[in-house]
N, C-alpha and C. Protein backbone atom coordinates (compact mmCIF):
# COMPACT_ATOMS: atom_id res chain seq x y z
N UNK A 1 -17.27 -62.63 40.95
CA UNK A 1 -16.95 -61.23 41.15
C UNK A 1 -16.51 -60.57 39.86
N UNK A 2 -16.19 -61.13 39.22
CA UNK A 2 -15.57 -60.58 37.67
C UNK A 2 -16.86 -60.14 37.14
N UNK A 3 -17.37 -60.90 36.83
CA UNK A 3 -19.17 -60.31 35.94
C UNK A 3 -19.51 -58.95 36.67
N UNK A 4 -19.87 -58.67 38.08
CA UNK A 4 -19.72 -57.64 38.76
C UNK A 4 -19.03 -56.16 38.51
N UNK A 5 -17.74 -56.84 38.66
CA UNK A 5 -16.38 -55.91 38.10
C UNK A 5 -16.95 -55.12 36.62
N UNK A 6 -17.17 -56.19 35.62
CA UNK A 6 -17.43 -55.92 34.88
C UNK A 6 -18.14 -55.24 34.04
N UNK A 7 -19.77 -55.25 35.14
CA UNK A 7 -20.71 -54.02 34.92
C UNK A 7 -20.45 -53.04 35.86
N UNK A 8 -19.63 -52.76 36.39
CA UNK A 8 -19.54 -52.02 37.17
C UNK A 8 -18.33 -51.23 36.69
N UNK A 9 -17.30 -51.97 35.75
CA UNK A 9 -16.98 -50.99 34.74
C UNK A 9 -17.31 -50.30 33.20
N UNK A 10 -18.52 -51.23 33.10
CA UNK A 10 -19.11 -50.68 31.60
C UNK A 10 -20.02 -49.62 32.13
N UNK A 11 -20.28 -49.70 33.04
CA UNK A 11 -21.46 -48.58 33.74
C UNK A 11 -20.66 -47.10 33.73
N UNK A 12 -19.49 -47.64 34.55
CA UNK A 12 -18.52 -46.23 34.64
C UNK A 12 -18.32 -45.88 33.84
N UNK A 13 -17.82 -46.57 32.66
CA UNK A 13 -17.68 -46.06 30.93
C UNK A 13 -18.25 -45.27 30.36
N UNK A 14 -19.38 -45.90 30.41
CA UNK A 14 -20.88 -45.13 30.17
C UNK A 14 -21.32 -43.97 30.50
N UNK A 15 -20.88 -43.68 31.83
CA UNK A 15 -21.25 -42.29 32.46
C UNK A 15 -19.88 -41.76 32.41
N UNK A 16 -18.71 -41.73 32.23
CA UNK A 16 -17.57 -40.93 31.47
C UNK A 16 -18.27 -40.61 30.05
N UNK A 17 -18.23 -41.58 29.36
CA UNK A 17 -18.63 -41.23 27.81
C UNK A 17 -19.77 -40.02 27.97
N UNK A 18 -20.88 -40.42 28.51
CA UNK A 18 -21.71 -39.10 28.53
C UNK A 18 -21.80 -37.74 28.97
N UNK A 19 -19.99 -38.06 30.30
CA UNK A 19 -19.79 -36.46 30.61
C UNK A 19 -19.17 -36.31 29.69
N UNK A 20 -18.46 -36.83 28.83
CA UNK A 20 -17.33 -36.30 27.84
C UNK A 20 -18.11 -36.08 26.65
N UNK A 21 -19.21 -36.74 26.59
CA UNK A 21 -20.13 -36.19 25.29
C UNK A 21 -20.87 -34.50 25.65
N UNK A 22 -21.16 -34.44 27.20
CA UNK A 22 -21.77 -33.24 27.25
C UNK A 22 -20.83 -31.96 27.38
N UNK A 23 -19.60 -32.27 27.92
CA UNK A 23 -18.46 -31.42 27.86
C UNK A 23 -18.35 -30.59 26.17
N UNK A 24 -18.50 -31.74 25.93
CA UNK A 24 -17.84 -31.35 24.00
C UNK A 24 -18.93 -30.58 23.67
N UNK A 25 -20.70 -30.73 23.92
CA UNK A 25 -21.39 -29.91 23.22
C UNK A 25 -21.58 -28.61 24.22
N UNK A 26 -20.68 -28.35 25.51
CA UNK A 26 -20.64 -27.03 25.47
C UNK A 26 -19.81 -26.16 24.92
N UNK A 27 -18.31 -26.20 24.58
CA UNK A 27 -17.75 -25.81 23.63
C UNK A 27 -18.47 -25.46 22.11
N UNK A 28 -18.82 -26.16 21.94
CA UNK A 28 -19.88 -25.88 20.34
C UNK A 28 -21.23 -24.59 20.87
N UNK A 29 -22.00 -24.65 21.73
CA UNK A 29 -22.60 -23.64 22.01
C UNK A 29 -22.34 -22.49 22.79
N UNK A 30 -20.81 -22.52 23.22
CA UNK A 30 -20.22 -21.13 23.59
C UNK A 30 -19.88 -20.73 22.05
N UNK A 31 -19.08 -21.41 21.08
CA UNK A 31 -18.18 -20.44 19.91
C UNK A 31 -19.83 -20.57 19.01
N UNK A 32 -21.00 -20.73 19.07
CA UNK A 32 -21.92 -20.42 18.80
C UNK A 32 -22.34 -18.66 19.35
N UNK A 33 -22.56 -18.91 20.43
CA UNK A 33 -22.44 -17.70 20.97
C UNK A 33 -21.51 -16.56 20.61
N UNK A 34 -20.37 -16.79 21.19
CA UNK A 34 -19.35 -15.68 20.58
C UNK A 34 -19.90 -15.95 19.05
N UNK A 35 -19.89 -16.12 18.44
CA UNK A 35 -19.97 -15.85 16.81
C UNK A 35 -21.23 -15.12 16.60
N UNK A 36 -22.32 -15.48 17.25
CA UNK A 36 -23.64 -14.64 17.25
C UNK A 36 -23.01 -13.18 18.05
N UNK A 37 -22.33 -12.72 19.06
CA UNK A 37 -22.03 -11.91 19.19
C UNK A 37 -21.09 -10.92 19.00
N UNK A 38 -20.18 -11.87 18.29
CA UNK A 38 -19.08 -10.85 17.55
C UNK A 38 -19.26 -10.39 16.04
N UNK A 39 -20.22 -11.10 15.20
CA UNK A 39 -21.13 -10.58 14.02
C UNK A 39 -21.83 -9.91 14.18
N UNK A 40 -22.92 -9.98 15.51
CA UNK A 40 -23.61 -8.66 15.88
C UNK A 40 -22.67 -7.40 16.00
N UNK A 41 -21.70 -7.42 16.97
CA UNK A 41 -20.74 -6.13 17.22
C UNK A 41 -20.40 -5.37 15.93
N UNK A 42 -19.73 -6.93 14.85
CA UNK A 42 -19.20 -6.04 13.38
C UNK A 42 -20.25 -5.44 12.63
N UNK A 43 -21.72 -5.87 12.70
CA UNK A 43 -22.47 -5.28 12.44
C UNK A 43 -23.00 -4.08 12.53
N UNK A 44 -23.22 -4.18 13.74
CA UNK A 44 -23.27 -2.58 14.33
C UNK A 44 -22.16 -1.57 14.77
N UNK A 45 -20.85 -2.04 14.59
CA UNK A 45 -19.85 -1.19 13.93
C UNK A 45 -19.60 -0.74 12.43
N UNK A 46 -20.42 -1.85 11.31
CA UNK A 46 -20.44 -1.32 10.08
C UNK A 46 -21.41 -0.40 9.81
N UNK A 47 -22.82 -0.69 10.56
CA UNK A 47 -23.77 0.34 10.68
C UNK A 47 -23.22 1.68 10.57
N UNK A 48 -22.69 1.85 11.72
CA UNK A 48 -22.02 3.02 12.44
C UNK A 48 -21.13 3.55 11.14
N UNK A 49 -19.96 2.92 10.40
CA UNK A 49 -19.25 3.49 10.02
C UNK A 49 -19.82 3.82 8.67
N UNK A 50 -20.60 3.10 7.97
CA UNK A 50 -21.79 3.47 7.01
C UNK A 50 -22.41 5.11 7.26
N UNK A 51 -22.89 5.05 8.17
CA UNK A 51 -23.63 6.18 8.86
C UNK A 51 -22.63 7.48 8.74
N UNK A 52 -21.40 7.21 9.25
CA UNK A 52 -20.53 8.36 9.27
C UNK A 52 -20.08 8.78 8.17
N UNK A 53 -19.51 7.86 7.50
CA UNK A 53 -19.34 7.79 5.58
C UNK A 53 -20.07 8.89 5.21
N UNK A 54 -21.61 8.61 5.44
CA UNK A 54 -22.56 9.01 4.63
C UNK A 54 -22.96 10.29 5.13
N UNK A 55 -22.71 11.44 6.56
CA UNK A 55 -22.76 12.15 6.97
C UNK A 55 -22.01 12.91 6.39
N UNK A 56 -20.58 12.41 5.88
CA UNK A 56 -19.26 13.32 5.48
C UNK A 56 -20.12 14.06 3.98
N UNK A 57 -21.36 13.22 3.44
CA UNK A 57 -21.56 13.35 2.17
C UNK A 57 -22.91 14.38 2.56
N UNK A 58 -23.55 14.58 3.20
CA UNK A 58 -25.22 14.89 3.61
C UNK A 58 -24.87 16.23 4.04
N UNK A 59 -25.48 17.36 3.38
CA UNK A 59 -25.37 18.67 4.10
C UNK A 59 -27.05 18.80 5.03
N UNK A 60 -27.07 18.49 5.90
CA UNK A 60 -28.29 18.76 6.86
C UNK A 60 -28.65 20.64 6.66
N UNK A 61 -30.27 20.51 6.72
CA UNK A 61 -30.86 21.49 6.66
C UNK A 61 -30.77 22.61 7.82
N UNK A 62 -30.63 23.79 7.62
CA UNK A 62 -30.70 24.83 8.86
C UNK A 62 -31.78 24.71 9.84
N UNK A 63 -32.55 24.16 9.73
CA UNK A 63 -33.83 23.79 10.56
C UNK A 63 -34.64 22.96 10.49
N UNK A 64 -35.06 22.02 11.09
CA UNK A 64 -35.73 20.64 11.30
C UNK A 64 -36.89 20.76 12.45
N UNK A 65 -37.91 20.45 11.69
CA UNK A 65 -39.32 19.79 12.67
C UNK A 65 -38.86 21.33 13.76
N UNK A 66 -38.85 22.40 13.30
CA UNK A 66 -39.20 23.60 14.02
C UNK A 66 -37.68 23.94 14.84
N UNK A 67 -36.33 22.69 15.05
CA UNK A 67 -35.46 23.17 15.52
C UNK A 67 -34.16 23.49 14.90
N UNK A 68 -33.92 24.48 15.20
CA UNK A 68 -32.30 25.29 14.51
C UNK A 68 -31.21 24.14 14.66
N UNK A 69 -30.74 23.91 13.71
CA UNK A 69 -29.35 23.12 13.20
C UNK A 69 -28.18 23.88 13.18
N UNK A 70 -27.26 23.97 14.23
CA UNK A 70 -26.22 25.15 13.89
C UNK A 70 -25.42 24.81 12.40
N UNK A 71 -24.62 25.40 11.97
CA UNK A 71 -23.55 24.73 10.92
C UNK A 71 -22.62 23.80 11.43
N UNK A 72 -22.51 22.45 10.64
CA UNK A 72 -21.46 21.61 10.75
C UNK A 72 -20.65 21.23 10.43
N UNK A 73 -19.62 21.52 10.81
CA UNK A 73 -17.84 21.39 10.11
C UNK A 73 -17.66 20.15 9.43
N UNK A 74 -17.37 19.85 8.88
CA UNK A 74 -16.90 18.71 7.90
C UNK A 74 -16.43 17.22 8.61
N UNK A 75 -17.06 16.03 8.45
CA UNK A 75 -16.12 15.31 9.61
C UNK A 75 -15.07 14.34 8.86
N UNK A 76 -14.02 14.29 9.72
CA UNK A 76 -13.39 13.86 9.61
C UNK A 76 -13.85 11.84 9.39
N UNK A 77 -13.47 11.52 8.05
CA UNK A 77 -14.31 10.11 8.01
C UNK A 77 -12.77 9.11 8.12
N UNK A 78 -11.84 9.40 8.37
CA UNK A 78 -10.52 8.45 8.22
C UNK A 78 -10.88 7.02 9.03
N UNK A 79 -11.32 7.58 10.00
CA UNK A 79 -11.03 6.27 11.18
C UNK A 79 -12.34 5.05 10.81
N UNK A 80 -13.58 6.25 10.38
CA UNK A 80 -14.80 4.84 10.04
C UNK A 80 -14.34 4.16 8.63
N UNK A 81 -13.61 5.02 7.54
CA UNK A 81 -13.43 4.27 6.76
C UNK A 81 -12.39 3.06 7.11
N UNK A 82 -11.59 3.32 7.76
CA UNK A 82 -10.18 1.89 8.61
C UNK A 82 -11.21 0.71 8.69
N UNK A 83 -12.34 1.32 9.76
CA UNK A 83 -12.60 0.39 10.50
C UNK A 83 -13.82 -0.73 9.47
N UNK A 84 -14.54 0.10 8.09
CA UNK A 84 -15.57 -0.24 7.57
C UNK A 84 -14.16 -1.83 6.01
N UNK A 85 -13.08 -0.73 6.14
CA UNK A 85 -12.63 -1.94 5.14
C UNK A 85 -11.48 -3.23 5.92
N UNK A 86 -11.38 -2.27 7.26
CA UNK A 86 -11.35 -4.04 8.13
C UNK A 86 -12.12 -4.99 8.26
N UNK A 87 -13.15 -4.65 8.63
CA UNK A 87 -14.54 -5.44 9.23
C UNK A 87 -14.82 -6.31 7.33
N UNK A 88 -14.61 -5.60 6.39
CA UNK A 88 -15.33 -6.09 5.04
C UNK A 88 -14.36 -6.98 4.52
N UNK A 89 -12.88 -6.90 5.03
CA UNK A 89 -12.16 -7.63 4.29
C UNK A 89 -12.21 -8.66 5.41
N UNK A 90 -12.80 -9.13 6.63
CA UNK A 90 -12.44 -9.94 7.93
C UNK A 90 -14.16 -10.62 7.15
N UNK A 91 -15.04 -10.27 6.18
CA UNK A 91 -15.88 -11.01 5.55
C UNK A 91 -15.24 -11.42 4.51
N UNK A 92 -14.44 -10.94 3.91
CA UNK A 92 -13.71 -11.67 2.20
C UNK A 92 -14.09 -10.70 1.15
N UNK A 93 -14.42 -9.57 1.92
CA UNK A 93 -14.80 -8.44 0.78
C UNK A 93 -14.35 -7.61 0.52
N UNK A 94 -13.45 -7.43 -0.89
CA UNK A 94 -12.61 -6.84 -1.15
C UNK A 94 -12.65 -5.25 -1.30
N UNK A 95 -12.56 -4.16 -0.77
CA UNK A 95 -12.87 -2.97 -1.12
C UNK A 95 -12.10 -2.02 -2.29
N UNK A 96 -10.92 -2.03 -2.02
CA UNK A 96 -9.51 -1.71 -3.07
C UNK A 96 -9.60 -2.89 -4.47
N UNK A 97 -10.02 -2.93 -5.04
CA UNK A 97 -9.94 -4.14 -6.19
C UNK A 97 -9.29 -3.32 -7.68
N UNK A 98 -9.06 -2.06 -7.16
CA UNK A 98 -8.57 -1.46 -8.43
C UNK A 98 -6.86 -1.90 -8.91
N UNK A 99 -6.61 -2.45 -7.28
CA UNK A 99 -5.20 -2.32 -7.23
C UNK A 99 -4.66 -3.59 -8.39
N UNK A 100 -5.59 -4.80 -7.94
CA UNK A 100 -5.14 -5.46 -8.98
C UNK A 100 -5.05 -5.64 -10.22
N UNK A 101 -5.76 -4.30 -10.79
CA UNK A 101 -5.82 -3.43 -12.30
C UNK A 101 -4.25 -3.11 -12.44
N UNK A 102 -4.16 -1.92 -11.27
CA UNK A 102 -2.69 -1.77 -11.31
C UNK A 102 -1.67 -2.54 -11.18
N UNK A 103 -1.48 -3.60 -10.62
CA UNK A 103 -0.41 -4.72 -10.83
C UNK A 103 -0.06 -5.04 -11.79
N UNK A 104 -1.81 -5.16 -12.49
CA UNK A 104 -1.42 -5.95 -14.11
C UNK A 104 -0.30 -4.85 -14.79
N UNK A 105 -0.96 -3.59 -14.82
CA UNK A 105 -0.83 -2.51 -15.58
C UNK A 105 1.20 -2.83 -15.82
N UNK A 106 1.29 -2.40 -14.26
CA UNK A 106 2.53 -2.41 -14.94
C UNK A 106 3.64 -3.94 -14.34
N UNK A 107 2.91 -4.98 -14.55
CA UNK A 107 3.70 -5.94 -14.95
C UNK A 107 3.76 -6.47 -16.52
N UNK A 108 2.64 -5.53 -17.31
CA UNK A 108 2.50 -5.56 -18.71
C UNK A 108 3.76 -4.75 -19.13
N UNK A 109 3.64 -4.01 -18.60
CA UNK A 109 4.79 -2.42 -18.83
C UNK A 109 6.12 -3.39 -18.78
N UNK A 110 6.37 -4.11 -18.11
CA UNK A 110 7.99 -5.03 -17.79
C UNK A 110 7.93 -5.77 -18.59
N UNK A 111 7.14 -6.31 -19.51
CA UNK A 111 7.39 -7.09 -20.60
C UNK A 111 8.51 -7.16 -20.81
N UNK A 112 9.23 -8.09 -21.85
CA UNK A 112 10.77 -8.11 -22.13
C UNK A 112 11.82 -7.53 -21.18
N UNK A 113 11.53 -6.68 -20.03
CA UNK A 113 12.91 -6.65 -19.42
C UNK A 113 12.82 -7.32 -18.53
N UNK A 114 13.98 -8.33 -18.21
CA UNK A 114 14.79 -9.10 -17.13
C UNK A 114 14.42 -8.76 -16.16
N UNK A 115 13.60 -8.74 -14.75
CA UNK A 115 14.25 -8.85 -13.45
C UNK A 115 14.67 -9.76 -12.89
N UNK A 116 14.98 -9.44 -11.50
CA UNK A 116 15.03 -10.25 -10.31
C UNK A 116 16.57 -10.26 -9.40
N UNK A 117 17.02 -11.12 -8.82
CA UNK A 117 18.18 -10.95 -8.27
C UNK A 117 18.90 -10.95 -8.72
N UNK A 118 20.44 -9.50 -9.04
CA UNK A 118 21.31 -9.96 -9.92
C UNK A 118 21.00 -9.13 -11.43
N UNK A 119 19.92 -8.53 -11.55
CA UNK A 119 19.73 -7.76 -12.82
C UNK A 119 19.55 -6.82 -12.45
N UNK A 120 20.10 -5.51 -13.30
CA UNK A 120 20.20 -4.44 -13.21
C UNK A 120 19.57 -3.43 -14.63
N UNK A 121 18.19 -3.00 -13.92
CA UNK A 121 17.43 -2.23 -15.10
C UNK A 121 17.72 -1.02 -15.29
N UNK A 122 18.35 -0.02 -16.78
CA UNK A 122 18.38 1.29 -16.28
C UNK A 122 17.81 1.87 -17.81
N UNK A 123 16.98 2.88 -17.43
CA UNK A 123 15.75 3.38 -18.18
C UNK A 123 16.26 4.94 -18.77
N UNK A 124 16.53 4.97 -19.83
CA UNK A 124 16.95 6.85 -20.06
C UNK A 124 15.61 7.00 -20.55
N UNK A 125 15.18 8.19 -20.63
CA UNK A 125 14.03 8.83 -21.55
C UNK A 125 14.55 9.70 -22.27
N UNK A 126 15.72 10.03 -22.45
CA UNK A 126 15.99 10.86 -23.62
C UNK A 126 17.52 10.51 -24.47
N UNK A 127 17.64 11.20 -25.32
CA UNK A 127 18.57 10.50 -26.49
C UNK A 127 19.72 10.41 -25.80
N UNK A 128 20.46 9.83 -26.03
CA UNK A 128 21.88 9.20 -25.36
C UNK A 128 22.80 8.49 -26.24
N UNK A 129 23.99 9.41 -26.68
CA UNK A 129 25.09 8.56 -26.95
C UNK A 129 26.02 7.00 -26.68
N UNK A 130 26.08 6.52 -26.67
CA UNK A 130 27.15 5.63 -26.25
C UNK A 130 28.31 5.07 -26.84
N UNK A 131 29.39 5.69 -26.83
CA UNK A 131 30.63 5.40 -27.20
C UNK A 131 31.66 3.85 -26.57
N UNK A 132 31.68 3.02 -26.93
CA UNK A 132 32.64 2.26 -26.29
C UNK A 132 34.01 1.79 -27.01
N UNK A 133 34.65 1.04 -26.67
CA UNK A 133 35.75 0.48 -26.98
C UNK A 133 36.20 -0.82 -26.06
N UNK A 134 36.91 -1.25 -26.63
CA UNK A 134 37.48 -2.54 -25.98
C UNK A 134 38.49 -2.24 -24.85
N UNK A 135 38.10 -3.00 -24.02
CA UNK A 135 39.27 -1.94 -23.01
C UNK A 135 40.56 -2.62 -22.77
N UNK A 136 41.42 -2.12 -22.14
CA UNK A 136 43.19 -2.47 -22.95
C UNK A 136 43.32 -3.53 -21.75
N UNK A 137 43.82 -4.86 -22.18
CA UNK A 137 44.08 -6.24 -21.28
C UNK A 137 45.16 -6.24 -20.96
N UNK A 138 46.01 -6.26 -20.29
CA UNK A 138 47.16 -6.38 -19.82
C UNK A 138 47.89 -7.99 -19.95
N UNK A 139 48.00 -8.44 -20.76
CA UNK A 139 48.82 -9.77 -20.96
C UNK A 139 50.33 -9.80 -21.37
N UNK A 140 50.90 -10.46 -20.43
CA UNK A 140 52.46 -10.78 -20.94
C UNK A 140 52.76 -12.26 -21.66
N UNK A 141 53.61 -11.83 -22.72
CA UNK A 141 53.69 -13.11 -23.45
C UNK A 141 54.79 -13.86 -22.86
N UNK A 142 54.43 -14.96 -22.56
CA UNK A 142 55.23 -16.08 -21.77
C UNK A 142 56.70 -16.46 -21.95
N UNK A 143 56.92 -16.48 -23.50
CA UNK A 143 58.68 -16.59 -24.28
C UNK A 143 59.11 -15.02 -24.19
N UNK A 144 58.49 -14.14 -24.93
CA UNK A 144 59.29 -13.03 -24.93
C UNK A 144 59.41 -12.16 -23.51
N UNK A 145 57.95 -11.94 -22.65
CA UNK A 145 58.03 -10.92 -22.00
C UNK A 145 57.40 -9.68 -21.98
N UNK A 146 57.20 -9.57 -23.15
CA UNK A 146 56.71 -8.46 -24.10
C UNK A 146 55.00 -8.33 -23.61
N UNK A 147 54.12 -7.02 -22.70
CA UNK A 147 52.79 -6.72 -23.19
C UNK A 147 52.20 -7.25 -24.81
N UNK A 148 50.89 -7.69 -24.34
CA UNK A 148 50.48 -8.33 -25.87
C UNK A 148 49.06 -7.17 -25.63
N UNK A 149 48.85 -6.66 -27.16
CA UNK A 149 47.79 -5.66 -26.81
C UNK A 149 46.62 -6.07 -27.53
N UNK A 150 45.68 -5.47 -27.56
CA UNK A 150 43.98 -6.26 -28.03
C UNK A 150 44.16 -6.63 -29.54
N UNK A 151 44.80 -6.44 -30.28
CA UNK A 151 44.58 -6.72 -31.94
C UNK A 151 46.13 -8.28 -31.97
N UNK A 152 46.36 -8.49 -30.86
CA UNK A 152 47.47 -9.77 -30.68
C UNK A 152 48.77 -9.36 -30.92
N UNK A 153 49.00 -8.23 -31.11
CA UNK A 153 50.60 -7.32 -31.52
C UNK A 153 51.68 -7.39 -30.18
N UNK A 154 52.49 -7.77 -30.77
CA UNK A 154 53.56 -7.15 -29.35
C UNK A 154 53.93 -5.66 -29.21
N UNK A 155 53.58 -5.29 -27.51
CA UNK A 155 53.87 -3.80 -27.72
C UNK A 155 55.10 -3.41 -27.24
């Protein structure tokens, strides 16, 4: 009865292993799917926002193929541009690349001055005096009693 047992559990094995092999390759041809259809969507949402871009720029003619074009107000392009440098940066494509011109720009500009936590930068642009002095310490001398003042004198 053991030999029995035995194919009768390699058999079962066998047909687990092959539902668990066919399980796994439907997962792989659903996120196949979604990916064929959510590249289509960004596609034809970049279409679209391309299209509108390029309307904001196109003055259409007063009349076409025999029909009157009324005048068209200006459109508003805010929302296709959102949506055209989401979709481009959700590819790795950078649209703003000037900015990292400007970073450099003025982390060149900070040269030699200190930041960070604890430093304190302050910038005049025009001529400025500065007067100081030593400022007066208050020390008592231990035998006499006596204030001791900045040049070591008893006062």
């Amino acid at each position: 009865m053991d030999a029995k047992e035995k194919v009768k559990t390699e058999t079962n094995k066998e047909k687990i292993e092959k539902k668990v092999l066919e399980n796994e390759d439907q997962p792989e041809y659903q996120e196949k799917i979604m990916f064929l259809v959510s590249t289509t969507a960004q596609g034809a949402i970049l279409f679209w926002c391309i299209c509108v871009l390029s309307l904001g720029y196109i003055k259409l003619p007063t009349s076409m193929f025999g029909v009157e074009i009324p005048d068209q107000p200006r459109i508003d392009s805010t929302f296709a541009a959102g949506l055209l440098g989401n979709i481009l940066a959700g590819w790795g494509i950078s649209v703003g690349s000037n900015n990292g011109n400007k970073k450099k720009k003025k982390e060149e500009e900070g040269v030699g001055i200190p930041s960070g936590p604890g430093v304190q930068t302050i910038i005049i642009k025009q001529p400025i005096e500065l007067i100081t002095r030593k400022p007066d310490v208050l020390r008592v001398d231990p035998i006499t009693g006596k204030d001791v003042k900045n040049d070591g004198s008893l006062g």
